[in-house]
C-alpha atoms as a PDB file:
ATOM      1  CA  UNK A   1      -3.347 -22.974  49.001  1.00  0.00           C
ATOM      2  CA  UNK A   2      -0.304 -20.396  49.163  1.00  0.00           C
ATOM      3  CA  UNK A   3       0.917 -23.020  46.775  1.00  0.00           C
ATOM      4  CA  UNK A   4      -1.967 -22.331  44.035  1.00  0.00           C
ATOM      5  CA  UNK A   5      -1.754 -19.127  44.593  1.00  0.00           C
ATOM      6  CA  UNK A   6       1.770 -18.920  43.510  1.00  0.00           C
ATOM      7  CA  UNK A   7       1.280 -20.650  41.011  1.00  0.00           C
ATOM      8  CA  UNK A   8      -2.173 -18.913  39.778  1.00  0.00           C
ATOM      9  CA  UNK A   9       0.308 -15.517  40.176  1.00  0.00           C
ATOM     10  CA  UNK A  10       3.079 -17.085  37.713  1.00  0.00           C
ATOM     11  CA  UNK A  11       0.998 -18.124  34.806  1.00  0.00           C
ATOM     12  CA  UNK A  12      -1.016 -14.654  34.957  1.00  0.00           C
ATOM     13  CA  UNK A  13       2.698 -12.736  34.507  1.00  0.00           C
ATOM     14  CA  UNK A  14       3.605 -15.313  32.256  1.00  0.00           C
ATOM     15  CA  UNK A  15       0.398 -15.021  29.993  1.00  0.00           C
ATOM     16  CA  UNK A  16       0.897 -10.686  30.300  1.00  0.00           C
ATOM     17  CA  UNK A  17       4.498 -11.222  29.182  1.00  0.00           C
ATOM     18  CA  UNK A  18       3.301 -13.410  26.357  1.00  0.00           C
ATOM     19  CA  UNK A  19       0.598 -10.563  25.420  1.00  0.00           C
ATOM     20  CA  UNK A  20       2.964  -7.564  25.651  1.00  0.00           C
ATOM     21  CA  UNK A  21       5.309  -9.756  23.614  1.00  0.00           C
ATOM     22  CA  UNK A  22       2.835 -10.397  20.749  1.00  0.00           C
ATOM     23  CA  UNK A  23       1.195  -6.405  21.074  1.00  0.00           C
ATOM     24  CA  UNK A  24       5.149  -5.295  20.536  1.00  0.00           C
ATOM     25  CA  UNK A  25       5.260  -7.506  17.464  1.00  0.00           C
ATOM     26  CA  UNK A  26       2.130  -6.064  16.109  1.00  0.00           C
ATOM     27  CA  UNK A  27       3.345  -2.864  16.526  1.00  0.00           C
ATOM     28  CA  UNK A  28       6.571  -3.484  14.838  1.00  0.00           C
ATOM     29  CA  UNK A  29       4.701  -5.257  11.756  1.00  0.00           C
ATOM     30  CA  UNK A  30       2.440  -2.432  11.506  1.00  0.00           C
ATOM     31  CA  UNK A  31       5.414  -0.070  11.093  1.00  0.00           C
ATOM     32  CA  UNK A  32       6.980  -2.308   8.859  1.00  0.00           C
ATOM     33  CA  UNK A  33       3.826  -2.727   7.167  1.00  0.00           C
ATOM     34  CA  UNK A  34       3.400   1.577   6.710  1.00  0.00           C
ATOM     35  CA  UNK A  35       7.046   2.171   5.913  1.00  0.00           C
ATOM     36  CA  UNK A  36       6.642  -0.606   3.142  1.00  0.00           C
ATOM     37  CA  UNK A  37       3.353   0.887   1.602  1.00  0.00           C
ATOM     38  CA  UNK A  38       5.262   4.553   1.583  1.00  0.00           C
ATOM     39  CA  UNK A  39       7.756   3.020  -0.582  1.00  0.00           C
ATOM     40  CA  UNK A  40       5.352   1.162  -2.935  1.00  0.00           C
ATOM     41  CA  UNK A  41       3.753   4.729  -3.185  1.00  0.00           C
ATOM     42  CA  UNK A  42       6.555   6.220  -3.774  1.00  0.00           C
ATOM     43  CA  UNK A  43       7.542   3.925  -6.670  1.00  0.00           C
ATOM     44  CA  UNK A  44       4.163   4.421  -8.091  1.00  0.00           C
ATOM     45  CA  UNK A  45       4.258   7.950  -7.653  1.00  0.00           C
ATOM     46  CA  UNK A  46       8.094   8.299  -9.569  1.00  0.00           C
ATOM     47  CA  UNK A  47       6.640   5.542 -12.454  1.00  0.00           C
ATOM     48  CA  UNK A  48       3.146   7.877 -12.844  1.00  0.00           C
ATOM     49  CA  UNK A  49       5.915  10.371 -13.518  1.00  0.00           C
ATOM     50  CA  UNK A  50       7.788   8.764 -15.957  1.00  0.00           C
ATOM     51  CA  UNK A  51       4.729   7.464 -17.917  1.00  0.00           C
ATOM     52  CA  UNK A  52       3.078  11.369 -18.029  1.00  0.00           C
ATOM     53  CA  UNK A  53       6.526  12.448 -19.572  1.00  0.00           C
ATOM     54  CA  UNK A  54       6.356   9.856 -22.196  1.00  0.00           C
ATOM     55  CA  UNK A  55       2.724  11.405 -22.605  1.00  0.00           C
ATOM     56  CA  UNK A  56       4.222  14.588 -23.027  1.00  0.00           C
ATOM     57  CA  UNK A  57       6.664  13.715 -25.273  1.00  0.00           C
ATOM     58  CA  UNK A  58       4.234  12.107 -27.538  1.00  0.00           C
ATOM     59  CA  UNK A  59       2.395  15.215 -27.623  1.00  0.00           C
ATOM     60  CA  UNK A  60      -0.270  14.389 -25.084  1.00  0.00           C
ATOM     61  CA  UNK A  61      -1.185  17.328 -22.931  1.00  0.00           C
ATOM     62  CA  UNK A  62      -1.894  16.818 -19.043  1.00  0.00           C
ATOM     63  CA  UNK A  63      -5.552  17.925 -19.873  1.00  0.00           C
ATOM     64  CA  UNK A  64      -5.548  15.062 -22.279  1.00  0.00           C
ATOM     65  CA  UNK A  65      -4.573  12.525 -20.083  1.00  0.00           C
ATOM     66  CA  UNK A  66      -6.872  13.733 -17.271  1.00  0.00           C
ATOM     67  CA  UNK A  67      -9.614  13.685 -19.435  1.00  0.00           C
ATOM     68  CA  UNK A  68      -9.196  10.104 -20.229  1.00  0.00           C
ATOM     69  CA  UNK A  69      -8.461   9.323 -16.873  1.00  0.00           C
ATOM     70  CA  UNK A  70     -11.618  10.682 -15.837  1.00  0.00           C
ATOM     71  CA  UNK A  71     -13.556   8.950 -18.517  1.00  0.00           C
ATOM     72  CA  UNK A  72     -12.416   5.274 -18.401  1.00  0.00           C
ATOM     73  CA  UNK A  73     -13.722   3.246 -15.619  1.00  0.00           C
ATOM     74  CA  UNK A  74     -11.609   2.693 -12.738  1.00  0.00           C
ATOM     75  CA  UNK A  75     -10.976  -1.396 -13.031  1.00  0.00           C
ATOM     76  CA  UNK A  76      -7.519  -1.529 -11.887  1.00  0.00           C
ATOM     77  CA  UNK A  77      -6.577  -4.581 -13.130  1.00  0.00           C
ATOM     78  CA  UNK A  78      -3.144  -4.885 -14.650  1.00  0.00           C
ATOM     79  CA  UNK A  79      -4.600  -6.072 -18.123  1.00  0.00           C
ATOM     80  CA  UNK A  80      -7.255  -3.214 -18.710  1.00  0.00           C
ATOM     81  CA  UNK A  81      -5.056  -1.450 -20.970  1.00  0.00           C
ATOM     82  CA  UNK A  82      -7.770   0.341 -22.729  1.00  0.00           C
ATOM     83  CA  UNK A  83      -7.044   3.637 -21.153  1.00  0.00           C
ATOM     84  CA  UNK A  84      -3.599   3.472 -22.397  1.00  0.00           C
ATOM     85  CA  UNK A  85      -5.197   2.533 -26.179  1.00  0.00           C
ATOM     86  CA  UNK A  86      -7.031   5.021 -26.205  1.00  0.00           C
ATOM     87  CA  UNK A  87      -4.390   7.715 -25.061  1.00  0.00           C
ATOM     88  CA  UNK A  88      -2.107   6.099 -28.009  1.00  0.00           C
ATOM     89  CA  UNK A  89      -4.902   6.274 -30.641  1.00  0.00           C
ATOM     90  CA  UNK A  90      -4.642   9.830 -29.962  1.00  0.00           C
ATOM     91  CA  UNK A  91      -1.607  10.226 -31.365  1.00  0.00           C
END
């Protein structure tokens, strides 16, 4: 019985350790995941930049550009480049 009971005891600490073990890894891959998605904003963020002063330089005004952005539907897919046509046909 005290035998069991041990034994019961061993595999319940064993099974917490495993869970604590696999909540810390969560943890960490959710950090990783956050600190990874800051960056990818941040790259976004500097390459919106760089695209609005190529705007600019092509005479488009930031009302211009927010205009169209407001207008176009929001697909997001990397080949709906009509938004960008349309900006350019402005020119």
């Amino acid at each position: 019985m005290r035998r069991n009971q041990r034994n019961s005891r061993a595999r319940k600490q064993a099974y917490l350790k495993d869970l604590e073990h696999r909540w810390n890894e969560c943890l960490r891959l959710g950090v990783q995941a956050s600190a990874d998605m800051q960056q990818a904003a941040r790259k976004v963020s500097h390459e919106n930049e760089q695209l609005r002063k190529m705007l600019h330089e092509r005479g488009l005004t930031d009302d211009m550009i927010k205009d169209e952005l407001l207008s176009s539907p929001t697909t997001g897919g990397p080949s709906d480049y009509s938004s960008a046509s349309k900006l350019f046909a402005k020119l």
